[in-house]
C-alpha atoms as a PDB file:
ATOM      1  CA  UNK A   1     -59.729  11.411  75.137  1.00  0.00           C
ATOM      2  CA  UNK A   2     -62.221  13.577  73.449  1.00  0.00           C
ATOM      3  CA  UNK A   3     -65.103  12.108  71.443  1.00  0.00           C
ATOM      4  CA  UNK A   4     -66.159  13.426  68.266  1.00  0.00           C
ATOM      5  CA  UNK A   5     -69.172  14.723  70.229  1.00  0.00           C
ATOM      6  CA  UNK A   6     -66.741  16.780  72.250  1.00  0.00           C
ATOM      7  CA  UNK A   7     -65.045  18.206  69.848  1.00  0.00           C
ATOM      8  CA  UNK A   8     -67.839  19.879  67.883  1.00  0.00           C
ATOM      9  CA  UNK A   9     -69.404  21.418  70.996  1.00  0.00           C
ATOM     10  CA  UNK A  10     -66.160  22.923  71.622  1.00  0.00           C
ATOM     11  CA  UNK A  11     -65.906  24.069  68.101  1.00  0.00           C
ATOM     12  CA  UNK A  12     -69.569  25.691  68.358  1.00  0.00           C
ATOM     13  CA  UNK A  13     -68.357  27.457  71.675  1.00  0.00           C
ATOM     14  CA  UNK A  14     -65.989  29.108  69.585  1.00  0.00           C
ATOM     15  CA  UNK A  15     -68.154  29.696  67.167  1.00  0.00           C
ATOM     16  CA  UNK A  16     -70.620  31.856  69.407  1.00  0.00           C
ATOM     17  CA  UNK A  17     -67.639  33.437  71.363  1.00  0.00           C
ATOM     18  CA  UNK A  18     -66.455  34.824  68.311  1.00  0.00           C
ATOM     19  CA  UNK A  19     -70.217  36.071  66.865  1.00  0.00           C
ATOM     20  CA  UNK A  20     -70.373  37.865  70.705  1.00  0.00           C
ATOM     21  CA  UNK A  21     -66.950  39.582  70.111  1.00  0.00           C
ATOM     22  CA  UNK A  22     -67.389  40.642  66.917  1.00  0.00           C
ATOM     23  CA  UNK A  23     -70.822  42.106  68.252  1.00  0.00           C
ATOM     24  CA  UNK A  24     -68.570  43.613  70.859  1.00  0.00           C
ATOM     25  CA  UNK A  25     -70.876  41.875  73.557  1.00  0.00           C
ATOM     26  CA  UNK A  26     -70.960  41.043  76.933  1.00  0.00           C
ATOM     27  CA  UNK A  27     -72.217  37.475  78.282  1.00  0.00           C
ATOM     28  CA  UNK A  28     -74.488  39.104  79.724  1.00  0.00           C
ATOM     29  CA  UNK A  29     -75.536  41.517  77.212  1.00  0.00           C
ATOM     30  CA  UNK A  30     -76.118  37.955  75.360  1.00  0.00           C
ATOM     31  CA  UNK A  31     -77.773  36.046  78.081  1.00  0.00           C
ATOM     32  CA  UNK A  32     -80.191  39.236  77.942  1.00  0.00           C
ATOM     33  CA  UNK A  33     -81.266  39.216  74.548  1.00  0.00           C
ATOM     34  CA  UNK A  34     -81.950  35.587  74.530  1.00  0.00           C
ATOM     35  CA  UNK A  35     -83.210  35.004  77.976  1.00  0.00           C
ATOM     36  CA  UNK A  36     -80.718  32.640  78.482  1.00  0.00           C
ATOM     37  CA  UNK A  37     -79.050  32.654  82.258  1.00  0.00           C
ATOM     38  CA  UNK A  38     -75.096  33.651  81.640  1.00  0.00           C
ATOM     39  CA  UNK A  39     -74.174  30.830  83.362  1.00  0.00           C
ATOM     40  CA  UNK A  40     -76.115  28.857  80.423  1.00  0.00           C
ATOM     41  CA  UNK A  41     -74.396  31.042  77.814  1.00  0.00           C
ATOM     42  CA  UNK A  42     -70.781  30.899  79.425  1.00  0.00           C
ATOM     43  CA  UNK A  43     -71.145  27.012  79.408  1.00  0.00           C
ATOM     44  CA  UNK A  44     -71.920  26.746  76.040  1.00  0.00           C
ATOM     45  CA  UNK A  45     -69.007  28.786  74.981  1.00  0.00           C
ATOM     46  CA  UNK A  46     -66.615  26.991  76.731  1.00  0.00           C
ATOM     47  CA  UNK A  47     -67.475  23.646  75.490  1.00  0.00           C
ATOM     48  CA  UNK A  48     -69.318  22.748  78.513  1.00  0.00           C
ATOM     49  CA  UNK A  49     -73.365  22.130  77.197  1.00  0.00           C
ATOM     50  CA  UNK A  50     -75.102  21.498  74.387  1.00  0.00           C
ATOM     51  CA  UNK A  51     -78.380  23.094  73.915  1.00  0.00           C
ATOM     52  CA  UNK A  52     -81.490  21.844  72.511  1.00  0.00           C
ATOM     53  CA  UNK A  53     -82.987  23.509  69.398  1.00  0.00           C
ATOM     54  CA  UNK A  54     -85.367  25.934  71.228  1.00  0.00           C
ATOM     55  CA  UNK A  55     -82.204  27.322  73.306  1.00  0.00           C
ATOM     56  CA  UNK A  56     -79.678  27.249  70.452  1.00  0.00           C
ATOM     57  CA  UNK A  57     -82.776  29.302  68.517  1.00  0.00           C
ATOM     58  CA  UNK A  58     -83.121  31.224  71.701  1.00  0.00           C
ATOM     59  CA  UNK A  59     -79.334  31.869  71.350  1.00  0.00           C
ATOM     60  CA  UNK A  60     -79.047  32.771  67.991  1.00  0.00           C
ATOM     61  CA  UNK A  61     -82.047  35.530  67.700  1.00  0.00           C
ATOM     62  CA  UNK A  62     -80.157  37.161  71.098  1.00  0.00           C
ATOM     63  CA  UNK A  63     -77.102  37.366  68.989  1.00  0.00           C
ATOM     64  CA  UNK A  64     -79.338  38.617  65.844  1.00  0.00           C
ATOM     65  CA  UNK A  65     -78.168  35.831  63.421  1.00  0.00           C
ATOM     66  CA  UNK A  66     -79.412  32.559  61.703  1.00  0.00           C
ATOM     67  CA  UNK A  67     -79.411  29.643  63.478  1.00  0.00           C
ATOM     68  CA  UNK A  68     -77.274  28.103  61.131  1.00  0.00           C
ATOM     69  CA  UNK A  69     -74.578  30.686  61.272  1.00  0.00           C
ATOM     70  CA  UNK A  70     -73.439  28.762  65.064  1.00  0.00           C
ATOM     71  CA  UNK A  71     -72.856  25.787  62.989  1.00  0.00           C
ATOM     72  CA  UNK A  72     -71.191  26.766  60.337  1.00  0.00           C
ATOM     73  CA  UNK A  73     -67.996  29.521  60.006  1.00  0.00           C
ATOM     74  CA  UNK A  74     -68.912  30.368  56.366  1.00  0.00           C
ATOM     75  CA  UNK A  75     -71.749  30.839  54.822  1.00  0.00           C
ATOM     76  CA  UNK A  76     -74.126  32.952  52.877  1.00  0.00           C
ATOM     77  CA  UNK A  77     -77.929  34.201  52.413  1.00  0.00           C
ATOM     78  CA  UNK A  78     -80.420  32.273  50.631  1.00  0.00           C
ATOM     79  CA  UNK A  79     -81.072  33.999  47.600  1.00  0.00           C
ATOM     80  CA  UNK A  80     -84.497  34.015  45.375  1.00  0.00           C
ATOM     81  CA  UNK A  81     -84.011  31.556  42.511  1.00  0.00           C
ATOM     82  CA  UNK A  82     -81.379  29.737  44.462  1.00  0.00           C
ATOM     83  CA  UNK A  83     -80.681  26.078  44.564  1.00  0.00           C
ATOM     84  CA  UNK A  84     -78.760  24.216  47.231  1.00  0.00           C
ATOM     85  CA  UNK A  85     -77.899  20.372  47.250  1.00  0.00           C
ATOM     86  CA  UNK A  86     -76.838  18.344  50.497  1.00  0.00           C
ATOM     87  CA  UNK A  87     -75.765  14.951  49.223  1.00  0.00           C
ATOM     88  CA  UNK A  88     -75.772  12.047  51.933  1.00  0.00           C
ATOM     89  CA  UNK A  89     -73.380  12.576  54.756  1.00  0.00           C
ATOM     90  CA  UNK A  90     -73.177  16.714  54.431  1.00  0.00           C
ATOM     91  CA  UNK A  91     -74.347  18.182  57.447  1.00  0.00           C
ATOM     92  CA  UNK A  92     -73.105  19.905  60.867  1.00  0.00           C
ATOM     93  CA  UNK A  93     -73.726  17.259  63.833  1.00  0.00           C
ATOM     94  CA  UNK A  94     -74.664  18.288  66.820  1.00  0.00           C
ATOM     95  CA  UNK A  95     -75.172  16.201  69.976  1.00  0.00           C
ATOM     96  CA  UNK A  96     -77.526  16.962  73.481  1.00  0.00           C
ATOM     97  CA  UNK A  97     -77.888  14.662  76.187  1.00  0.00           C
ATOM     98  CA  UNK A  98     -81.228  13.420  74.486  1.00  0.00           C
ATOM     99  CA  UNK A  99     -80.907  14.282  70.696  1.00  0.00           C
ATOM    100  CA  UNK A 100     -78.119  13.765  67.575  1.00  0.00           C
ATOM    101  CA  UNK A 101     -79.048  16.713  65.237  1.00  0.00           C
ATOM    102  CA  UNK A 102     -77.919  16.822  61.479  1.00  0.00           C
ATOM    103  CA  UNK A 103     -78.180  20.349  60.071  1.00  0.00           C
ATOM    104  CA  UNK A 104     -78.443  20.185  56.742  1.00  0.00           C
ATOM    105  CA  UNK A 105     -77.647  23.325  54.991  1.00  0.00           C
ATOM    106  CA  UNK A 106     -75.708  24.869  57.749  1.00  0.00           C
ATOM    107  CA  UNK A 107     -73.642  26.919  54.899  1.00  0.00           C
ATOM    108  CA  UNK A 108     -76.771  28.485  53.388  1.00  0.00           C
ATOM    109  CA  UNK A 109     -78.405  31.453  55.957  1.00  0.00           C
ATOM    110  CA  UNK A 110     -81.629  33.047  56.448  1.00  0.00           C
ATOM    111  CA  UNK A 111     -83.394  30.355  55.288  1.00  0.00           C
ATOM    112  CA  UNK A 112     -87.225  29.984  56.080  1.00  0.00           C
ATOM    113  CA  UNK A 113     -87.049  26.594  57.062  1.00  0.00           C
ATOM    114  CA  UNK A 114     -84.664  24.768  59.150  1.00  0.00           C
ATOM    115  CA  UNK A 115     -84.174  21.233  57.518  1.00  0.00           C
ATOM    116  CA  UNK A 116     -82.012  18.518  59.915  1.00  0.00           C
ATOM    117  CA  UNK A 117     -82.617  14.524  60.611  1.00  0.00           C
ATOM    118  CA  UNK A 118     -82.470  13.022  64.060  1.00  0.00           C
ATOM    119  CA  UNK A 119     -81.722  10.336  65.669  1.00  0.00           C
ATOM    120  CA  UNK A 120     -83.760   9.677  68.736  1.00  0.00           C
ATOM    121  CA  UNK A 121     -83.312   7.336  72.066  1.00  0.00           C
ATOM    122  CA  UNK A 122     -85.832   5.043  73.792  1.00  0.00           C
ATOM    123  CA  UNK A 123     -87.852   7.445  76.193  1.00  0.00           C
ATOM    124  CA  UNK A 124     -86.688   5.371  79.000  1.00  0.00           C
ATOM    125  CA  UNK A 125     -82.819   6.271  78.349  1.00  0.00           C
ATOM    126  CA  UNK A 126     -83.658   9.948  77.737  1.00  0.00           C
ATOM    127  CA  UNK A 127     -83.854  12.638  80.539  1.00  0.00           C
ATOM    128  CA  UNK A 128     -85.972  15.677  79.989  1.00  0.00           C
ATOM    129  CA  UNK A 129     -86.284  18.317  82.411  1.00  0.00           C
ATOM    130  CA  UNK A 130     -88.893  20.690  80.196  1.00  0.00           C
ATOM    131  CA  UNK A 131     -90.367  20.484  77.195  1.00  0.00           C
ATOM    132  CA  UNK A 132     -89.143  22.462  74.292  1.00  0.00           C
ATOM    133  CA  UNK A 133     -91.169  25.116  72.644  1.00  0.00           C
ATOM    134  CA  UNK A 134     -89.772  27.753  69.960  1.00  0.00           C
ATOM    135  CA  UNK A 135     -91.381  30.603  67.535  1.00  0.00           C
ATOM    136  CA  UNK A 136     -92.527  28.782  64.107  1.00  0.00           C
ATOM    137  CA  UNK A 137     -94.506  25.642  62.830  1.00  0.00           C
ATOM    138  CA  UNK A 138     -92.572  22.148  62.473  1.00  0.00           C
ATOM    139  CA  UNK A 139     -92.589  18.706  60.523  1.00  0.00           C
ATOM    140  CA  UNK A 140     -91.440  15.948  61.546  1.00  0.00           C
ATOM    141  CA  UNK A 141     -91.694  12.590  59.437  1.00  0.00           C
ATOM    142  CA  UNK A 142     -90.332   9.146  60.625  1.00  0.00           C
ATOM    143  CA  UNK A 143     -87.469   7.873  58.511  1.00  0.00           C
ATOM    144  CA  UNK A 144     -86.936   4.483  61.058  1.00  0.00           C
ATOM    145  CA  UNK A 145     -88.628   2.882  63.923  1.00  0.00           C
ATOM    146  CA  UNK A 146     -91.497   4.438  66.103  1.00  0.00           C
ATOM    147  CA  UNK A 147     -91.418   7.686  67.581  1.00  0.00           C
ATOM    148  CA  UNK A 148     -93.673   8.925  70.454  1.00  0.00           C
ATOM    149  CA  UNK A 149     -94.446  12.761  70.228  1.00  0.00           C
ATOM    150  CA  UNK A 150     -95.424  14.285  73.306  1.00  0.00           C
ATOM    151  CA  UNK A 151     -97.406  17.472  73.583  1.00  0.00           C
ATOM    152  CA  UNK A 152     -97.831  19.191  77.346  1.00  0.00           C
ATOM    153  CA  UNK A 153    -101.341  19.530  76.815  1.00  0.00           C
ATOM    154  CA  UNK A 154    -102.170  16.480  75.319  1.00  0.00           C
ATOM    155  CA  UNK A 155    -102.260  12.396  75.497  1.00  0.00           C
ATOM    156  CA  UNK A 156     -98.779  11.164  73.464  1.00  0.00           C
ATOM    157  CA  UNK A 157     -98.772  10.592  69.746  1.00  0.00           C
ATOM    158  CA  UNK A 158     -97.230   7.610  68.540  1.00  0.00           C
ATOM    159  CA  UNK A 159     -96.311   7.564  65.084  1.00  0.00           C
ATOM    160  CA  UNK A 160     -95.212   4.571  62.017  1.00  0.00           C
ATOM    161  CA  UNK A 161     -92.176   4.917  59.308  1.00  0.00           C
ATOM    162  CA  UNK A 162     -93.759   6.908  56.770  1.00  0.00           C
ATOM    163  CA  UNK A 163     -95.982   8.967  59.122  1.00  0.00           C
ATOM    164  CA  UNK A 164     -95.674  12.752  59.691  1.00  0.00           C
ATOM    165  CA  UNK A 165     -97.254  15.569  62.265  1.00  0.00           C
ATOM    166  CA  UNK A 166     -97.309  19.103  61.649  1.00  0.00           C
ATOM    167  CA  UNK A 167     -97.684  21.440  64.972  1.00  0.00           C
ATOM    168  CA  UNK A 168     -97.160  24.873  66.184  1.00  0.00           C
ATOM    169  CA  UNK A 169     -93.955  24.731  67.711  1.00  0.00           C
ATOM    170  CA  UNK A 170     -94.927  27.248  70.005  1.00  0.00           C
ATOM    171  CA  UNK A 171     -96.716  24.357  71.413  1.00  0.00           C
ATOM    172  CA  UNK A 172     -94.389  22.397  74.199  1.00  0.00           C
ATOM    173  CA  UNK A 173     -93.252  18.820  72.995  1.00  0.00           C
ATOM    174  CA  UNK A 174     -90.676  16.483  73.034  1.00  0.00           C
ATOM    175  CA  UNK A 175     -89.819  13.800  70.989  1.00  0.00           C
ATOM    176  CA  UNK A 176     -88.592  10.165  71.443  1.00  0.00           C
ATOM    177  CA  UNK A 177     -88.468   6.438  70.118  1.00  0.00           C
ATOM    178  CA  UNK A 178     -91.628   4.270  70.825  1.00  0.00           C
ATOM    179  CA  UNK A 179     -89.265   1.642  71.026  1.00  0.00           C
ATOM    180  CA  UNK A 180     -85.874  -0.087  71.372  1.00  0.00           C
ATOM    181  CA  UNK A 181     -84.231   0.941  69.396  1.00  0.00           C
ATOM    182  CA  UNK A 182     -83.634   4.064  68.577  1.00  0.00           C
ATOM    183  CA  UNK A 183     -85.727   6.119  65.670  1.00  0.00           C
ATOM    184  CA  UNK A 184     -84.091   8.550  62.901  1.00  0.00           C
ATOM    185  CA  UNK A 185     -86.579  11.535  62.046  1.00  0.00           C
ATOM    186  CA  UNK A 186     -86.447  14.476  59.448  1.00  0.00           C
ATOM    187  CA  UNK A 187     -87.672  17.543  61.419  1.00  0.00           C
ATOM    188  CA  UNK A 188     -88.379  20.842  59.318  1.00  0.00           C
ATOM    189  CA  UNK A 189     -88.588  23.776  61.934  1.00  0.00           C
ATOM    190  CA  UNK A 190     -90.041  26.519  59.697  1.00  0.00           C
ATOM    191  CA  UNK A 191     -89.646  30.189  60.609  1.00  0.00           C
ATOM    192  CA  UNK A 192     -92.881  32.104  60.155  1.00  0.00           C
ATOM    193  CA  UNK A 193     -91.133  35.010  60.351  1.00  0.00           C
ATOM    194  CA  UNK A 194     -87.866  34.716  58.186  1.00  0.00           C
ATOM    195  CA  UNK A 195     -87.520  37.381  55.255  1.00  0.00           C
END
């Protein structure tokens, strides 16, 4: 039986399949523009992976669209003097091995932030082969428990409820809980060069 988890990777397969057809691309052609290996790309598409922000980012400027445009079948641009509400329980889940992202705003596009809570696992149950690094500047506050932040070039940051960092995101890092149990986060991945 499917999960739930299951089910929307699928449904973001499809998602990019159709954004690469309507492109008229290849996999390839894709896996080019986003320096993503095809087998990578292929996976994803079929249902098979879930990618981590940096690579679904990676995957999304290769295709030439907004990130939230692979979460979300309709949509539209942000427009000056707009306003857009996400009451409690709107957003487009999306599950890795390590991380449960909630996009909030998935239906609004070419935003200049990317706004999405987390939920984060005990370091010790989490298995990271890399750390993940992306174009742009982040915040991340601590709604719940303890997180540990982890930078590749420096000692790990270990951070309260009600405590924030703000970082490069060019810089590597990785984030998990500092204890536990696990920790729920709002991350704001802003994108210093949106229009």
């Amino acid at each position: 039986m499917k999960s739930v988890a299951d089910a929307r990777r699928v449904r973001m397969g499809e998602r990019l399949r159709a954004l690469r057809h309507a492109q008229g691309l290849t996999l390839v052609e894709v896996a080019a523009r986003s320096g993503l290996a095809v087998s990578t790309v292929s996976k994803v598409e079929r249902g098979l992976m879930a990618l981590t922000y940096d690579r679904f980012a990676q995957l999304a400027d290769g295709l030439g669209v907004d990130v939230a445009e692979l979460f979300s079948e309709e949509g539209s641009r942000f427009q000056p003097g707009q306003v857009a509400v996400a009451r409690s329980g709107e957003f487009a889940e999306h599950v890795t091995e390590n991380y449960v992202y909630e996009m909030l705003f998935a239906d609004v596009w070419n935003k200049a932030m990317v706004p999405m809570l987390g939920t984060l696992q005990p370091s010790e149950r989490m298995n990271f082969d890399r750390f993940v690094s992306h174009s742009g500047e982040e915040f991340v506050m601590v709604l719940e428990g303890r997180l540990t932040v982890t930078f590749e070039d420096r000692p790990p940051l270990v951070l309260e409820a009600g405590d924030s960092v703000y970082f490069d995101s060019n810089r590597g890092h990785l984030y998990a809980s500092a204890g536990s149990e696990p920790a729920r986060i709002l991350v704001v991945c802003a994108n210093v060069d949106a229009p």
